[in-house]
PDB file of N, CA and C in Angstrom:
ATOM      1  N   UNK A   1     -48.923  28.116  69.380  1.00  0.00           N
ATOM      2  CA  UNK A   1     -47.536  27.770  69.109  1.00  0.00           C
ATOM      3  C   UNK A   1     -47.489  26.357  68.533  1.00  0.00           C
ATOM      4  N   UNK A   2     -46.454  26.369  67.438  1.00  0.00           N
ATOM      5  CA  UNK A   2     -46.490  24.870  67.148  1.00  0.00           C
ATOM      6  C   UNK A   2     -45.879  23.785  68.010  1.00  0.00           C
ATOM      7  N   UNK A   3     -46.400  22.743  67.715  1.00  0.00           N
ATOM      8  CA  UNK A   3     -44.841  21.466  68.735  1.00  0.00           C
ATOM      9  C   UNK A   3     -43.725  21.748  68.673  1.00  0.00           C
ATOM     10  N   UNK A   4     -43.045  21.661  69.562  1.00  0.00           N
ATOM     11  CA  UNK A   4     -41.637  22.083  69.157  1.00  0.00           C
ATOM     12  C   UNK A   4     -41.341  20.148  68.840  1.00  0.00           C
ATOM     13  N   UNK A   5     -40.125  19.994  67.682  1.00  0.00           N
ATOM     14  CA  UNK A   5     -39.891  18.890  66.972  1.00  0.00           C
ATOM     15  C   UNK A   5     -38.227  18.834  67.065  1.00  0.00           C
ATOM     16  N   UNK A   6     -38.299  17.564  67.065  1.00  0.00           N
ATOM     17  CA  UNK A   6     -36.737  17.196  67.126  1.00  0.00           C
ATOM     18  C   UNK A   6     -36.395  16.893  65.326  1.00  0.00           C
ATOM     19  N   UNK A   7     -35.987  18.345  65.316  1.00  0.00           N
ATOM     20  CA  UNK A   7     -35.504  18.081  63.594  1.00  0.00           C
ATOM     21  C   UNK A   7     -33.853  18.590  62.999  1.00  0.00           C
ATOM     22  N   UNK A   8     -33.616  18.240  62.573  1.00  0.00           N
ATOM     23  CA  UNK A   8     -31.986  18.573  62.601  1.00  0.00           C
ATOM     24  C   UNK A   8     -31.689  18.896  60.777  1.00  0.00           C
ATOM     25  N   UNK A   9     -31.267  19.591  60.070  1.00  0.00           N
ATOM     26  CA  UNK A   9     -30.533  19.711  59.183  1.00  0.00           C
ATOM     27  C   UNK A   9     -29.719  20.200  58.224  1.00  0.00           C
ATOM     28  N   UNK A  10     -28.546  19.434  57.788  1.00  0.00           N
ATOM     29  CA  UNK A  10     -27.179  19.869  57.941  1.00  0.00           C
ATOM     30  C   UNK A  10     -26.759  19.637  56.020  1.00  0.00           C
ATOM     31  N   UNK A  11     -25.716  20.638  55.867  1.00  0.00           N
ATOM     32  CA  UNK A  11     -25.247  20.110  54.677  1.00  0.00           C
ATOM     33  C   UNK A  11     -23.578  20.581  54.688  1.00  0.00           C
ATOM     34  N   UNK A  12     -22.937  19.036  54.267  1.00  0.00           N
ATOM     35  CA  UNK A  12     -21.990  18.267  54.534  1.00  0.00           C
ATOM     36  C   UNK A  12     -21.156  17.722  53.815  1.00  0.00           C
ATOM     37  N   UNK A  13     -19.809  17.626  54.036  1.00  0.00           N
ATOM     38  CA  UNK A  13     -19.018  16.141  53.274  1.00  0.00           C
ATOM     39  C   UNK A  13     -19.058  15.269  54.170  1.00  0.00           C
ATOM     40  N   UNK A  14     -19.165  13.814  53.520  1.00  0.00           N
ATOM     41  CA  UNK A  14     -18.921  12.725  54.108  1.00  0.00           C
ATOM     42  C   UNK A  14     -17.441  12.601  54.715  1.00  0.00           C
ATOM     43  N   UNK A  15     -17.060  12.172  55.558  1.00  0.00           N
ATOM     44  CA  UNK A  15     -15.706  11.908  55.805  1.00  0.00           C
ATOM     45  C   UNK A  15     -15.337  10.578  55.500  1.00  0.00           C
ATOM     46  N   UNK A  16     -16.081   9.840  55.105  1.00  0.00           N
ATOM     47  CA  UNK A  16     -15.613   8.226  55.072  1.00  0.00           C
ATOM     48  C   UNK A  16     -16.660   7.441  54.208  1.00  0.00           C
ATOM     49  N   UNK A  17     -15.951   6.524  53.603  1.00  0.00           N
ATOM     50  CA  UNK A  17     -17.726   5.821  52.884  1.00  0.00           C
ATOM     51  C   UNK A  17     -18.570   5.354  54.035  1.00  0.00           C
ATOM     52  N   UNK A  18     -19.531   5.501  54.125  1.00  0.00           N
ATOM     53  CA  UNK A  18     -21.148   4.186  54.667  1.00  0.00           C
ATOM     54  C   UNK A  18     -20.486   2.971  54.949  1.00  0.00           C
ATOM     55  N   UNK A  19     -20.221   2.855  56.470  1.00  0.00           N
ATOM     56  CA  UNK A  19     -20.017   1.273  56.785  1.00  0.00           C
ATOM     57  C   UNK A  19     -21.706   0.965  57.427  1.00  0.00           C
ATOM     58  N   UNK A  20     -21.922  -0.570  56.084  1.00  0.00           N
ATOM     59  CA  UNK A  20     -23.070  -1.121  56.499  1.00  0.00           C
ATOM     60  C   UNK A  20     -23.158  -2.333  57.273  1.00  0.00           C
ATOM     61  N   UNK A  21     -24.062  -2.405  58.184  1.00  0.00           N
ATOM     62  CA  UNK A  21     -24.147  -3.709  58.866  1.00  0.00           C
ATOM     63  C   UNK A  21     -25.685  -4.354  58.796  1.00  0.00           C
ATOM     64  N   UNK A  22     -25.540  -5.502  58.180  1.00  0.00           N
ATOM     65  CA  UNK A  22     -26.529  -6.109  57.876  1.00  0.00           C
ATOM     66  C   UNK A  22     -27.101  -7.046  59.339  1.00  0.00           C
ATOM     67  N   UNK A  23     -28.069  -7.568  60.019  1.00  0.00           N
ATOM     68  CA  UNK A  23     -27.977  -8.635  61.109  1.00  0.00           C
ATOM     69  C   UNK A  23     -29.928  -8.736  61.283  1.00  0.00           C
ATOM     70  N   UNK A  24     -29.995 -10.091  62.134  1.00  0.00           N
ATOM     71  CA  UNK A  24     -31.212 -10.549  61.520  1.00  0.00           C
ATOM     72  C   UNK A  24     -31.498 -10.889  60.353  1.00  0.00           C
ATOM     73  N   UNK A  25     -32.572 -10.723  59.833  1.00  0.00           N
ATOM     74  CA  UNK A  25     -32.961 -11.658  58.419  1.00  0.00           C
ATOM     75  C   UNK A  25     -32.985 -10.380  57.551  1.00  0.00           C
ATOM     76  N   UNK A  26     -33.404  -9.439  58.117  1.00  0.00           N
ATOM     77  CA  UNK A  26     -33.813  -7.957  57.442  1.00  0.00           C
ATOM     78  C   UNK A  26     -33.319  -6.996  57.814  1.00  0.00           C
ATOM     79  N   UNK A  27     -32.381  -6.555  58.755  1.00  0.00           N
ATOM     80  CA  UNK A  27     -32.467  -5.342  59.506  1.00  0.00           C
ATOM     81  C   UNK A  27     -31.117  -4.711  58.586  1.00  0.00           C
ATOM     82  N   UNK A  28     -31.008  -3.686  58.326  1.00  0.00           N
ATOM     83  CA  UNK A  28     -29.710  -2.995  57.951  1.00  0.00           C
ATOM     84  C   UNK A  28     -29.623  -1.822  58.736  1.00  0.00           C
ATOM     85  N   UNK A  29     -28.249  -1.402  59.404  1.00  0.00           N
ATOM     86  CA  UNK A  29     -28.174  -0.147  59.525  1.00  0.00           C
ATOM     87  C   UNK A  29     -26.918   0.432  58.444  1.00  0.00           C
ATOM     88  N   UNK A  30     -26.416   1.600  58.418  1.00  0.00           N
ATOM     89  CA  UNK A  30     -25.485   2.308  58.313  1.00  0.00           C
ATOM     90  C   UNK A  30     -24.971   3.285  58.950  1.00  0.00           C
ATOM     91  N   UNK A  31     -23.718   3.542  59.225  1.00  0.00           N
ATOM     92  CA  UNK A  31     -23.226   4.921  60.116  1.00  0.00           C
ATOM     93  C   UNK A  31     -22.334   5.593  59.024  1.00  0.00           C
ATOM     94  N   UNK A  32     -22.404   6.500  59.440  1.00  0.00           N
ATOM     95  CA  UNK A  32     -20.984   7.715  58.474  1.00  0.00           C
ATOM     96  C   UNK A  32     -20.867   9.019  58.925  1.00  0.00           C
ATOM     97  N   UNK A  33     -19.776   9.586  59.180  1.00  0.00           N
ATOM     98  CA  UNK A  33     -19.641  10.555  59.696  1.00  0.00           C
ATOM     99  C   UNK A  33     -19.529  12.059  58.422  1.00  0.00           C
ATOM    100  N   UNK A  34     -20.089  13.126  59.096  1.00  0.00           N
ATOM    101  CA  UNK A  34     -20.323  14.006  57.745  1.00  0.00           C
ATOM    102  C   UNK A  34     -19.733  15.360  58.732  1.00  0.00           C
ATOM    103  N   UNK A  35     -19.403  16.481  58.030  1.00  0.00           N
ATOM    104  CA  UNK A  35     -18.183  17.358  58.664  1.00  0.00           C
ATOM    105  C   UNK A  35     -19.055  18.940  57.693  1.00  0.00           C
ATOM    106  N   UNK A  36     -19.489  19.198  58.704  1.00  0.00           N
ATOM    107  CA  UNK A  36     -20.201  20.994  58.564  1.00  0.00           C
ATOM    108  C   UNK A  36     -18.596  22.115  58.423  1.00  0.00           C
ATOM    109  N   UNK A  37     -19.013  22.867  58.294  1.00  0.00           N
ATOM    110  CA  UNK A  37     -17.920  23.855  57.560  1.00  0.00           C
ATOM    111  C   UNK A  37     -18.251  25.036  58.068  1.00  0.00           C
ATOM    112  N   UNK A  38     -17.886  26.323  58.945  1.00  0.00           N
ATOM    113  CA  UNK A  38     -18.589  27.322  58.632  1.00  0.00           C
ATOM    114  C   UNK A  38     -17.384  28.175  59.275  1.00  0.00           C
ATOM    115  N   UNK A  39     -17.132  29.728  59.302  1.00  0.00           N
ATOM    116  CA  UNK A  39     -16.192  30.346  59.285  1.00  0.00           C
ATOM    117  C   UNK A  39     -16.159  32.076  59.762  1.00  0.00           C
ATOM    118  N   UNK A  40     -15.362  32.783  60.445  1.00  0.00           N
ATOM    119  CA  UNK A  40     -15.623  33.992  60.797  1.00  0.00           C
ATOM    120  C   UNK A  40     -14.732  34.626  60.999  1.00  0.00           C
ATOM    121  N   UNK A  41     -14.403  35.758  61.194  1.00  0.00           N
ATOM    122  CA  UNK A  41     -13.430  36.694  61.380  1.00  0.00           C
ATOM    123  C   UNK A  41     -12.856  37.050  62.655  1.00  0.00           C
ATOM    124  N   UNK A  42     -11.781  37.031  63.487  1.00  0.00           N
ATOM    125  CA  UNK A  42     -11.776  37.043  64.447  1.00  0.00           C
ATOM    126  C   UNK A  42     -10.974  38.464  64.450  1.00  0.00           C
ATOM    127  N   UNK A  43     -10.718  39.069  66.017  1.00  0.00           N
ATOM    128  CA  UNK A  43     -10.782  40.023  66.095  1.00  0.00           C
ATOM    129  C   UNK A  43      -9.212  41.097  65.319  1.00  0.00           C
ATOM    130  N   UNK A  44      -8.320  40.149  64.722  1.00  0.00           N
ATOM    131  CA  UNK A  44      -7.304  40.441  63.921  1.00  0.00           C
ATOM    132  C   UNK A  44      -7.764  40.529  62.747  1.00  0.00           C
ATOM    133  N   UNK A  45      -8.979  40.168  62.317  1.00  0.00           N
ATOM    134  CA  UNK A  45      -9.335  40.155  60.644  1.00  0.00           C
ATOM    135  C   UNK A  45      -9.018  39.043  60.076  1.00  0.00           C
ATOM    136  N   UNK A  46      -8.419  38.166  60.417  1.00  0.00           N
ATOM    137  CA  UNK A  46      -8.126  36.581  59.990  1.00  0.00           C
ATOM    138  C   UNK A  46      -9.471  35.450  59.949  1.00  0.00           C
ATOM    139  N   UNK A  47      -9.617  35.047  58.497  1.00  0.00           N
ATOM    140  CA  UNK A  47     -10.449  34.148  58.695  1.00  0.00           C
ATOM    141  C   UNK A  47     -10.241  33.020  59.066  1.00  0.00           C
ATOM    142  N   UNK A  48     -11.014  32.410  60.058  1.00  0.00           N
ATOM    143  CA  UNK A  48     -10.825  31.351  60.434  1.00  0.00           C
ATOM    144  C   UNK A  48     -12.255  30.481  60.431  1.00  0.00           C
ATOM    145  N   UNK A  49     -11.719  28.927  59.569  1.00  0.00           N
ATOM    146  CA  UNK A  49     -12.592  28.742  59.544  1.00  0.00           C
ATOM    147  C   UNK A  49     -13.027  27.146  60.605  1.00  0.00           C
ATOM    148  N   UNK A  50     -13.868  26.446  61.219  1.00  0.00           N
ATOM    149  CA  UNK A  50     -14.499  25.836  62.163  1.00  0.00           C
ATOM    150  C   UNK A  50     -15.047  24.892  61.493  1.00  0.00           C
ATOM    151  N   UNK A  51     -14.544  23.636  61.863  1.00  0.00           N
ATOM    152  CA  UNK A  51     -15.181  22.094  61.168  1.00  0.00           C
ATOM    153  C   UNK A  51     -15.799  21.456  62.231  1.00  0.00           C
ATOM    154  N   UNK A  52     -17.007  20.717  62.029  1.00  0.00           N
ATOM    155  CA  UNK A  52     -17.433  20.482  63.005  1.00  0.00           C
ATOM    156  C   UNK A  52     -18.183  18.815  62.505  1.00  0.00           C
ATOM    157  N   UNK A  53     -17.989  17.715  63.295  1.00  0.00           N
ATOM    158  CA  UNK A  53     -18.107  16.200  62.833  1.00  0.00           C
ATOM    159  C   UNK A  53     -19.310  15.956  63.334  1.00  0.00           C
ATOM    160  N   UNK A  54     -20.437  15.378  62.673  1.00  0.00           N
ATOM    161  CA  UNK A  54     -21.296  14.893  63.623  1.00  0.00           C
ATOM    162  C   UNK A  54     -21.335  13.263  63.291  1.00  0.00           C
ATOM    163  N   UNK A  55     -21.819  12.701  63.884  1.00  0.00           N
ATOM    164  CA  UNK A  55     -22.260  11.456  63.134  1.00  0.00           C
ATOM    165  C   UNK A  55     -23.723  10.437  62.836  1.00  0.00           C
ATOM    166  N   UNK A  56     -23.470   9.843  61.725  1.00  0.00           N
ATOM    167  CA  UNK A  56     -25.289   9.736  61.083  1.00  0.00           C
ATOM    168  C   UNK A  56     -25.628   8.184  61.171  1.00  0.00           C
ATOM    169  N   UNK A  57     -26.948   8.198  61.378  1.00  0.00           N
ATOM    170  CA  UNK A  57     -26.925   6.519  61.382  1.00  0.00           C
ATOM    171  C   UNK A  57     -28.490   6.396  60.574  1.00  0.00           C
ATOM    172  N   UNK A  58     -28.258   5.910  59.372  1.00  0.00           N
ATOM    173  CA  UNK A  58     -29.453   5.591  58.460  1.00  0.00           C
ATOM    174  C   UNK A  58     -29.828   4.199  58.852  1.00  0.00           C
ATOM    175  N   UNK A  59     -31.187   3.730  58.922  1.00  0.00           N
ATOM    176  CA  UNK A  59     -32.105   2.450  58.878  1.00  0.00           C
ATOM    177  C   UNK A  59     -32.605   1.855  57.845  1.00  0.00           C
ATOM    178  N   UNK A  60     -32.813   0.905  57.758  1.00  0.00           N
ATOM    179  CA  UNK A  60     -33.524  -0.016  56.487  1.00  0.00           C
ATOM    180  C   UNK A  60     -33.495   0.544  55.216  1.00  0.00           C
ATOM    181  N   UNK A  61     -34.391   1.114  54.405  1.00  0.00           N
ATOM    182  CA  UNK A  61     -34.155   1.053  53.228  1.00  0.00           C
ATOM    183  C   UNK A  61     -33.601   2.299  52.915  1.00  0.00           C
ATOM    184  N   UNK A  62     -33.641   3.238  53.878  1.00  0.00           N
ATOM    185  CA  UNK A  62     -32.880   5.040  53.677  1.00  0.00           C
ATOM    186  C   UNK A  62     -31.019   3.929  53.879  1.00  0.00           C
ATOM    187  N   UNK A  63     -30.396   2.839  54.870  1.00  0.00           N
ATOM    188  CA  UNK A  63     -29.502   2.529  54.731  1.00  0.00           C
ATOM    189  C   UNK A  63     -29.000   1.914  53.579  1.00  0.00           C
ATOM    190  N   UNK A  64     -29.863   1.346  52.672  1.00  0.00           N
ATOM    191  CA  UNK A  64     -29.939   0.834  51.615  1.00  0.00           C
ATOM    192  C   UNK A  64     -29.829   1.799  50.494  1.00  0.00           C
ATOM    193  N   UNK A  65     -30.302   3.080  50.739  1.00  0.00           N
ATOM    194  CA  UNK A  65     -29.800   4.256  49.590  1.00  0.00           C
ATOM    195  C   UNK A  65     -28.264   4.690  49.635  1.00  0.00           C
ATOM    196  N   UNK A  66     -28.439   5.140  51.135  1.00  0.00           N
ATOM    197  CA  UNK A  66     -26.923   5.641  52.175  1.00  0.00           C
ATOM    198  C   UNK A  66     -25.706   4.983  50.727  1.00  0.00           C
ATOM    199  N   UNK A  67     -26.183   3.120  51.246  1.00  0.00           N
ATOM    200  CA  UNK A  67     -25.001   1.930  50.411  1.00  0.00           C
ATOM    201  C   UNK A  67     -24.652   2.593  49.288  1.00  0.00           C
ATOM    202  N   UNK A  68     -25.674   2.448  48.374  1.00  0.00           N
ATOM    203  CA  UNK A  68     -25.741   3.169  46.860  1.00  0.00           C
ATOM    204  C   UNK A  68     -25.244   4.115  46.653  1.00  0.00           C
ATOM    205  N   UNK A  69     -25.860   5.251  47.334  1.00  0.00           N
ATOM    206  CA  UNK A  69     -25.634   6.322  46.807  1.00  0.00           C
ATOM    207  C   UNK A  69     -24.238   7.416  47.429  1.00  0.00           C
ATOM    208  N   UNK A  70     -24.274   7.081  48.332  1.00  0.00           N
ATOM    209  CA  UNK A  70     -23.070   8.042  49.018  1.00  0.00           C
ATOM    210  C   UNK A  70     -21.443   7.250  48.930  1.00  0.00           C
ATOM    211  N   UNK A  71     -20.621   8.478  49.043  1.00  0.00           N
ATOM    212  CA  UNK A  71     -19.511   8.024  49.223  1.00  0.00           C
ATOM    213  C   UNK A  71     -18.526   9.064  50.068  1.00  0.00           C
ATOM    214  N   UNK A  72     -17.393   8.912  50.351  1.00  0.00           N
ATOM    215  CA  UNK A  72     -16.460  10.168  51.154  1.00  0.00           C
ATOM    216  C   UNK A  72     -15.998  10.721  50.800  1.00  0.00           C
ATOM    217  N   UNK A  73     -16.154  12.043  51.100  1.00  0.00           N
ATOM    218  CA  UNK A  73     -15.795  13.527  50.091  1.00  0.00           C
ATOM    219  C   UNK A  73     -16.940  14.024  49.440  1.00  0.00           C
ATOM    220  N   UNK A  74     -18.396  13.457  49.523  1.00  0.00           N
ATOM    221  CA  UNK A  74     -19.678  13.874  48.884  1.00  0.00           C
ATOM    222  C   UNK A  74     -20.052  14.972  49.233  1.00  0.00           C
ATOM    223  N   UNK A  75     -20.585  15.528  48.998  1.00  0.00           N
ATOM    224  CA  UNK A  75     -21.468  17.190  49.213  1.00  0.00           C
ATOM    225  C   UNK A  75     -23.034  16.328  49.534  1.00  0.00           C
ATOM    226  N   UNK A  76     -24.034  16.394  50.258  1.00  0.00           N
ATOM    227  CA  UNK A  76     -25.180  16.327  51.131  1.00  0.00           C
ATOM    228  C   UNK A  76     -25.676  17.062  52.003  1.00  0.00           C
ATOM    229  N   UNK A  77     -26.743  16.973  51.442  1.00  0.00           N
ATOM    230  CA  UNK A  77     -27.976  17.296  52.299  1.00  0.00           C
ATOM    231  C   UNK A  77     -28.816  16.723  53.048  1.00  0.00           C
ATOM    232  N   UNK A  78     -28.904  16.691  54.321  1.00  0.00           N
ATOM    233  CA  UNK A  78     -29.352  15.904  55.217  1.00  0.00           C
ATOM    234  C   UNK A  78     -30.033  16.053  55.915  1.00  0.00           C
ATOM    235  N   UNK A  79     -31.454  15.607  56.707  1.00  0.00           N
ATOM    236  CA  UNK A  79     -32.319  16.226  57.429  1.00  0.00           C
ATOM    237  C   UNK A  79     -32.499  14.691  58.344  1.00  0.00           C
ATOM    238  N   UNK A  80     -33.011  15.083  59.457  1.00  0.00           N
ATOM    239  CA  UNK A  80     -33.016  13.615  60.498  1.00  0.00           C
ATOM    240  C   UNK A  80     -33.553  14.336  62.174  1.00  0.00           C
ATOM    241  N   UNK A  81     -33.024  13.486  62.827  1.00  0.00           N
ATOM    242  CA  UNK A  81     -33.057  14.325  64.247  1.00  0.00           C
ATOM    243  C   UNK A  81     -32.208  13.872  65.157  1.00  0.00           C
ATOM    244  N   UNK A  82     -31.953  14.367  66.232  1.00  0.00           N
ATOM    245  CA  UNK A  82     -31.157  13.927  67.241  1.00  0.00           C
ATOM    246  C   UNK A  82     -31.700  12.674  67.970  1.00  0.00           C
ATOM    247  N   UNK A  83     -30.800  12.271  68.210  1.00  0.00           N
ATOM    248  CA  UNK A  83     -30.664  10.598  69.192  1.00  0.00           C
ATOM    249  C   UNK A  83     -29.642  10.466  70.041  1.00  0.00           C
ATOM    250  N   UNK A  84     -29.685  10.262  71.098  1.00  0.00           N
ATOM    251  CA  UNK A  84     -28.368  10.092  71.945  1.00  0.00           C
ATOM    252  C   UNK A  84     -28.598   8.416  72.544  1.00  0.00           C
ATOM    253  N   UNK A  85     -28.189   8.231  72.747  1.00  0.00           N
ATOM    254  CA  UNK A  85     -27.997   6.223  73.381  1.00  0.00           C
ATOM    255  C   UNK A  85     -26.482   6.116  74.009  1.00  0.00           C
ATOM    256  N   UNK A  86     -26.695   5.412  75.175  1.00  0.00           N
ATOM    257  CA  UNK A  86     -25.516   4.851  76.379  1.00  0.00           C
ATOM    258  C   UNK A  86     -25.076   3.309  75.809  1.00  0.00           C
ATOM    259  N   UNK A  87     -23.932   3.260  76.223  1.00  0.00           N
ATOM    260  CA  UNK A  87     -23.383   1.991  75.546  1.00  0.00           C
ATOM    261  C   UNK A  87     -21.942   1.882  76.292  1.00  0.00           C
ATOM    262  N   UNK A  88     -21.826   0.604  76.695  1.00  0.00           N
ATOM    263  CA  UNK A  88     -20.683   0.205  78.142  1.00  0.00           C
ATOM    264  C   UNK A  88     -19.605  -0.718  77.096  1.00  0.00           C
ATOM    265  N   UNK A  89     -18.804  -0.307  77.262  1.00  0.00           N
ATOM    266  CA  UNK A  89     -17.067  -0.729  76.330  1.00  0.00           C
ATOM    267  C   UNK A  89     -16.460  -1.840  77.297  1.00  0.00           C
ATOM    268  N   UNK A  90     -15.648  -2.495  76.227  1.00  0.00           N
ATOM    269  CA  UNK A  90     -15.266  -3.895  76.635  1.00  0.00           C
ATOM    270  C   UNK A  90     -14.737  -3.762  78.547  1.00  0.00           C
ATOM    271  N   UNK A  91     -14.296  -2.644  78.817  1.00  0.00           N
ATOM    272  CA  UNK A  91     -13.904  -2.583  80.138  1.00  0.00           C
ATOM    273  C   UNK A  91     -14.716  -2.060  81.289  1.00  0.00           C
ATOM    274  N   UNK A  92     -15.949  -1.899  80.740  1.00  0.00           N
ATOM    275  CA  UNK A  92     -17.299  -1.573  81.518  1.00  0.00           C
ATOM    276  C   UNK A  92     -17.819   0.174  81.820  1.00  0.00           C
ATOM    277  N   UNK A  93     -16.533   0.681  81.105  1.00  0.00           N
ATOM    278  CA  UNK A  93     -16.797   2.021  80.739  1.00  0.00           C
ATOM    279  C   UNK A  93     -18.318   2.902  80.239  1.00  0.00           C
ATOM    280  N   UNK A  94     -18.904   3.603  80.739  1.00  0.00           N
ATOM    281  CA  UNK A  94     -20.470   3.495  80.293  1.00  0.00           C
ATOM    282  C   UNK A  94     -20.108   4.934  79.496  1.00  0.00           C
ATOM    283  N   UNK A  95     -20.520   5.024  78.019  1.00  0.00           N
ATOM    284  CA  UNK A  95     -20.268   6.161  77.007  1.00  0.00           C
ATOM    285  C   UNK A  95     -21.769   6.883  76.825  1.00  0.00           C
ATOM    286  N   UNK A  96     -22.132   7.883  76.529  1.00  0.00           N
ATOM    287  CA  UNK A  96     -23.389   8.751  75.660  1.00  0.00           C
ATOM    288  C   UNK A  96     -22.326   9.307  74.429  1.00  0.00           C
ATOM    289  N   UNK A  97     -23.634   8.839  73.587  1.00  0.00           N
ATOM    290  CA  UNK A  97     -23.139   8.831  72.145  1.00  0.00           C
ATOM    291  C   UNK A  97     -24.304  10.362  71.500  1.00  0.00           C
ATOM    292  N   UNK A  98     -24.325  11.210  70.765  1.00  0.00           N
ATOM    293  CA  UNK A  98     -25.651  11.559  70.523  1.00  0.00           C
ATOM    294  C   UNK A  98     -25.383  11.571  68.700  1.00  0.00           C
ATOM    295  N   UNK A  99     -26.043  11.142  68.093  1.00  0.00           N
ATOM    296  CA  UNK A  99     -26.014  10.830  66.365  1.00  0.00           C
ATOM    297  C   UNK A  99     -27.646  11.949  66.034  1.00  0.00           C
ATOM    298  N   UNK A 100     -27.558  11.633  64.791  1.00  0.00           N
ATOM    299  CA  UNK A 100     -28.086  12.096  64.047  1.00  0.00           C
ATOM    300  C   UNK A 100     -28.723  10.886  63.242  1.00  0.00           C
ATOM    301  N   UNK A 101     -30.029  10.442  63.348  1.00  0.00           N
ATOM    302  CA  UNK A 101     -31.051   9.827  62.544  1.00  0.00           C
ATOM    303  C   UNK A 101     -31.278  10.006  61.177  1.00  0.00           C
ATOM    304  N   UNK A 102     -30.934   9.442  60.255  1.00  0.00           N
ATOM    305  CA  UNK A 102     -30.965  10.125  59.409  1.00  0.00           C
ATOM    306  C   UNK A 102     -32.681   9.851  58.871  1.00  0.00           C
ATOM    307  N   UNK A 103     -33.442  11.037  58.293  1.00  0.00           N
ATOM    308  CA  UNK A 103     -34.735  10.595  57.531  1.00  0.00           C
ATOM    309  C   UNK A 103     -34.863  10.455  56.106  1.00  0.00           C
ATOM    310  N   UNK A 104     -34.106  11.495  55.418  1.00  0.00           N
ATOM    311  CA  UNK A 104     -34.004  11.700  54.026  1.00  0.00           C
ATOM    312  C   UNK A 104     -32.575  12.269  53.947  1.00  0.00           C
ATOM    313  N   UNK A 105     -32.339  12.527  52.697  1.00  0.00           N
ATOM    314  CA  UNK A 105     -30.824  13.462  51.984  1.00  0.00           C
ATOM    315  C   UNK A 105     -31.014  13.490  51.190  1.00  0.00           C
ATOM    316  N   UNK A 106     -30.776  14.533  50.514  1.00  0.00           N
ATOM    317  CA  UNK A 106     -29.874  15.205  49.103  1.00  0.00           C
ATOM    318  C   UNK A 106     -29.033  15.367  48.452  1.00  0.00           C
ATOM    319  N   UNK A 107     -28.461  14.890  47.449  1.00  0.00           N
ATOM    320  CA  UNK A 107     -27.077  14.839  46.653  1.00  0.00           C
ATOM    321  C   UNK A 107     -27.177  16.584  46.346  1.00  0.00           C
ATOM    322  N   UNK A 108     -26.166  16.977  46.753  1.00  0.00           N
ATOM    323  CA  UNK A 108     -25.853  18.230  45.905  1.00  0.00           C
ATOM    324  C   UNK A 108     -25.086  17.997  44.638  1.00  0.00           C
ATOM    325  N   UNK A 109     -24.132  16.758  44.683  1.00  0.00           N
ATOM    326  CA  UNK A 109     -23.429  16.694  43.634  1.00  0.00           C
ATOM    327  C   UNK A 109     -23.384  15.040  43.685  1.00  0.00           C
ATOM    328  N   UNK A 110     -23.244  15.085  41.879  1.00  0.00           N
ATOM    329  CA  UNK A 110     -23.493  13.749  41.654  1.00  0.00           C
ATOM    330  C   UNK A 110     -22.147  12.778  41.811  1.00  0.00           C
ATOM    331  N   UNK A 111     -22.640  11.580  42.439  1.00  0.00           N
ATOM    332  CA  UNK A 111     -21.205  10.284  42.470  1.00  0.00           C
ATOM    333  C   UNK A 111     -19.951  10.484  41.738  1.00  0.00           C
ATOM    334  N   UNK A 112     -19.338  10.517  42.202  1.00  0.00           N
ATOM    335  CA  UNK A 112     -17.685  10.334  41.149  1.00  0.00           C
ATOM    336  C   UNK A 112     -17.776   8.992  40.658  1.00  0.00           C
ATOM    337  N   UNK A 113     -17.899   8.667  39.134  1.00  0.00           N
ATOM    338  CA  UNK A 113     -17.617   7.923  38.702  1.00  0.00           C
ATOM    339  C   UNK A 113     -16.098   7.218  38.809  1.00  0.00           C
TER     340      UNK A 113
END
């Protein structure tokens, strides 16, 4: 049997442009949220269709493409893996977050000029 692998991938619109955050001398990240689509018939014959948000967080120089190349409302292809991380809010609230890593992507369609 092979390893089983933490691999994830999705194809998407962006919902929002790439907010980047630069900090340290070098480090960049980016986050953006991207919205799956998929749809079925329910038992009246009505299609209905199911949106579903995940959210992505690109590193160094894949965040540095993210900048460039993407924008909101894009069509992508995306491959990465799951990540989840805890994180305590200004009132000491403790959250689990789980994102999506991004490793690579695919333009299905090119930038709107």
């Amino acid at each position: 049997m092979n390893a089983l692998v933490n691999k994830v991938q999705l194809i998407g619109r962006l919902g929002a442009d790439p907010k980047v955050h630069i900090f340290g001398e070098d480090r960049k990240v980016s986050r953006f949220p991207i919205a799956t689509r998929e749809g079925y018939k329910n038992k009246k014959g009505e299609w209905i269709d199911q949106t579903q948000w995940h959210q992505v967080v690109a590193w160094g120089a894949t965040a540095s493409l993210v900048e460039k190349l993407l924008s909101k409302g894009q069509e992508v292809l995306l491959e990465g893996k799951l990540s989840s991380r805890s994180w305590e809010d200004k009132d000491g609230k403790k959250h689990l977050t789980t994102e999506i890593t991004l490793n690579d992507f695919f333009l299905t369609q090119r930038k709107a000029s």
